[in-house]
C-alpha atoms as a PDB file:
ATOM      1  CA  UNK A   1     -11.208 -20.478   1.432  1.00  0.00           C
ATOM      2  CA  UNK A   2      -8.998 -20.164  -2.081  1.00  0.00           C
ATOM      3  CA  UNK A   3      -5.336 -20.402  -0.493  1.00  0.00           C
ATOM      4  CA  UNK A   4      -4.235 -18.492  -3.925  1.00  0.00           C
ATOM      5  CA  UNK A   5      -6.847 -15.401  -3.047  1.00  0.00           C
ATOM      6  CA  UNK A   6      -4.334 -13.478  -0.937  1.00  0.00           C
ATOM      7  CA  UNK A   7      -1.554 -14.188  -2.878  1.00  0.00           C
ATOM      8  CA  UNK A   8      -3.043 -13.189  -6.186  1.00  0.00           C
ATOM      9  CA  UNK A   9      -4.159 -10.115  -4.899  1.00  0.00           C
ATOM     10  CA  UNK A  10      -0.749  -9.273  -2.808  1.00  0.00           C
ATOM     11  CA  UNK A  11       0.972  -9.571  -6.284  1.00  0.00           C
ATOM     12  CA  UNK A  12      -2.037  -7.488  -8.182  1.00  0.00           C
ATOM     13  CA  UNK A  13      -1.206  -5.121  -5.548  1.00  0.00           C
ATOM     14  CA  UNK A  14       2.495  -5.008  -5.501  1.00  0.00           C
ATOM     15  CA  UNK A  15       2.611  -4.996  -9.319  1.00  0.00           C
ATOM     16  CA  UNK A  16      -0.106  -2.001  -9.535  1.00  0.00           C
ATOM     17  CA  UNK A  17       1.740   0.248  -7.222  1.00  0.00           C
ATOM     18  CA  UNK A  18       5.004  -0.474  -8.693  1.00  0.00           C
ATOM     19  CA  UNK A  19       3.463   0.850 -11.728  1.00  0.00           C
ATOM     20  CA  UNK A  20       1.120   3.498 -10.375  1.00  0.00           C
ATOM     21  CA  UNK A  21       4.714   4.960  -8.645  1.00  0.00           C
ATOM     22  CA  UNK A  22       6.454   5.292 -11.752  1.00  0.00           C
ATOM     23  CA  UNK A  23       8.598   2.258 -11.046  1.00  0.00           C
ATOM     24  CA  UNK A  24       9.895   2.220  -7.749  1.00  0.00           C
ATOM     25  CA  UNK A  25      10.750  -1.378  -6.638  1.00  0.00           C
ATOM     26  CA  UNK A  26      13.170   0.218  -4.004  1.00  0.00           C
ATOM     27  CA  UNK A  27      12.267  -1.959  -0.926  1.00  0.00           C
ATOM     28  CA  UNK A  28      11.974  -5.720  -0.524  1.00  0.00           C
ATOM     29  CA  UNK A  29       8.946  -7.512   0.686  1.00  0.00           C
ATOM     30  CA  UNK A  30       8.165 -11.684   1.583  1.00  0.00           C
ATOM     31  CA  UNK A  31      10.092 -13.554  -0.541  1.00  0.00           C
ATOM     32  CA  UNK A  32      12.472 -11.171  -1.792  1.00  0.00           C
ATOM     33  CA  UNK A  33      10.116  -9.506  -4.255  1.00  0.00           C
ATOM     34  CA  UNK A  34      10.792  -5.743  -5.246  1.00  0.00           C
ATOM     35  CA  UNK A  35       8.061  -3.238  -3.645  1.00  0.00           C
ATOM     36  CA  UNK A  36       7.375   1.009  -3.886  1.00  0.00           C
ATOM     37  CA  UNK A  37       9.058   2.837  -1.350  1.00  0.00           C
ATOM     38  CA  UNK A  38       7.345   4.511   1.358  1.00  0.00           C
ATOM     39  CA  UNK A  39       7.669   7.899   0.084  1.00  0.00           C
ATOM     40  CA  UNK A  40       6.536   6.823  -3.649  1.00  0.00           C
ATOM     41  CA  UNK A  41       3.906   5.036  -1.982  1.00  0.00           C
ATOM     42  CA  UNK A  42       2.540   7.978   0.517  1.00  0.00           C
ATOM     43  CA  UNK A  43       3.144  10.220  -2.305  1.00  0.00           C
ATOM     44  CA  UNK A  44       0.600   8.311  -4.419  1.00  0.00           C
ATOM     45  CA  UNK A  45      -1.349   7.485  -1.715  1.00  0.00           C
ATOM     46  CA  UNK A  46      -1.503  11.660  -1.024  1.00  0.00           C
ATOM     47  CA  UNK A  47      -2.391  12.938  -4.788  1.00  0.00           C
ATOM     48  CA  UNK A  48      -5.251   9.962  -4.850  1.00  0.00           C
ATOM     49  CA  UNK A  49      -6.964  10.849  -1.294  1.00  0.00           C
ATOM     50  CA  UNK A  50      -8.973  14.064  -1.172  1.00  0.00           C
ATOM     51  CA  UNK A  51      -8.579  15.266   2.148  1.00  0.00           C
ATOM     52  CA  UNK A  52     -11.480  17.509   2.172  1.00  0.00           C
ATOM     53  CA  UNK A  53     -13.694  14.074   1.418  1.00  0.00           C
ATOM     54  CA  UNK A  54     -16.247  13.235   4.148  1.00  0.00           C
ATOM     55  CA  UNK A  55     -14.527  10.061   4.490  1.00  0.00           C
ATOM     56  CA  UNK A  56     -11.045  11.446   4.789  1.00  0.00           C
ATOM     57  CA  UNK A  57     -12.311  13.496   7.997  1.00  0.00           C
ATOM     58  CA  UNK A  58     -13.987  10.318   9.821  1.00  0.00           C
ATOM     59  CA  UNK A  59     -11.101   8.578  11.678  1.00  0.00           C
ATOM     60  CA  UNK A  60      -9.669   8.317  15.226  1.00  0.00           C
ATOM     61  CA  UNK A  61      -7.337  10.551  16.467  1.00  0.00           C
ATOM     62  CA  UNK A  62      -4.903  11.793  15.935  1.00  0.00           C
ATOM     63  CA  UNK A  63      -5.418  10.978  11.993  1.00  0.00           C
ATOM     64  CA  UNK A  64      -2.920  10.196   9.192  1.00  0.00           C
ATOM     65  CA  UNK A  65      -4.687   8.544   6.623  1.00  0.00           C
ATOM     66  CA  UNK A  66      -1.942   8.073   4.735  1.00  0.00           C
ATOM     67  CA  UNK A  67       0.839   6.259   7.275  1.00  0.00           C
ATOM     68  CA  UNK A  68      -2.366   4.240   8.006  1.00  0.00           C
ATOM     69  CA  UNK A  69      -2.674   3.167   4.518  1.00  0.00           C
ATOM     70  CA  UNK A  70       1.026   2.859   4.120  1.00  0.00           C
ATOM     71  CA  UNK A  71       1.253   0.539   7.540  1.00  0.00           C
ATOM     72  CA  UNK A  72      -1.368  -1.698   6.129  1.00  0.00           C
ATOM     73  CA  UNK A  73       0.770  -2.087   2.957  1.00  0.00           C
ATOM     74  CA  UNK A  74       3.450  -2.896   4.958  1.00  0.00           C
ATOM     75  CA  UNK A  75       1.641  -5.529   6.237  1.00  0.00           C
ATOM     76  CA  UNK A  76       0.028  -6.901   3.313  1.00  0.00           C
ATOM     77  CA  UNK A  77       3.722  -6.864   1.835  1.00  0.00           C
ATOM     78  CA  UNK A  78       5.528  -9.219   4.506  1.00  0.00           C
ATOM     79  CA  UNK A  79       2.382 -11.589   4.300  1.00  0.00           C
ATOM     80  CA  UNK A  80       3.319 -15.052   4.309  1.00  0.00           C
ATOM     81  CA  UNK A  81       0.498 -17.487   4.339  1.00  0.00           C
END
């Protein structure tokens, strides 16, 4: 596997929300690189997913699509390879 995959796309990621927030670079991530803020972030994440989608409504419960997304940013964010 490409060792630079993950990182590439951590820092395609981590630029495009900066960006897609408006700026926000609030909170720090693996190696000390600026990240969105979780309520930038969730904000985004809630004026991007419909909620009355089909998708939206297939989940275990209870559901918060949004924390989930958020939590797996978090994780993608503190990835250290």
């Amino acid at each position: 596997m490409n060792k630079t995959y993950p990182r590439g796309f951590i820092e395609d990621l981590r630029v495009a929300l900066i960006r897609a927030t408006g700026g926000c670079a609030l909170q720090e991530g693996a190696g000390g690189k600026p990240w969105p803020c979780g309520t930038c972030t969730c904000h985004l994440l809630g004026r991007i997913m419909d909620e009355s989608a089909r998708e939206y409504g297939e989940h275990n419960d209870p559901v918060d699509r949004i924390n989930e997304v958020w939590r797996a940013i978090l994780q993608i964010r503190d990835f250290k390879d």
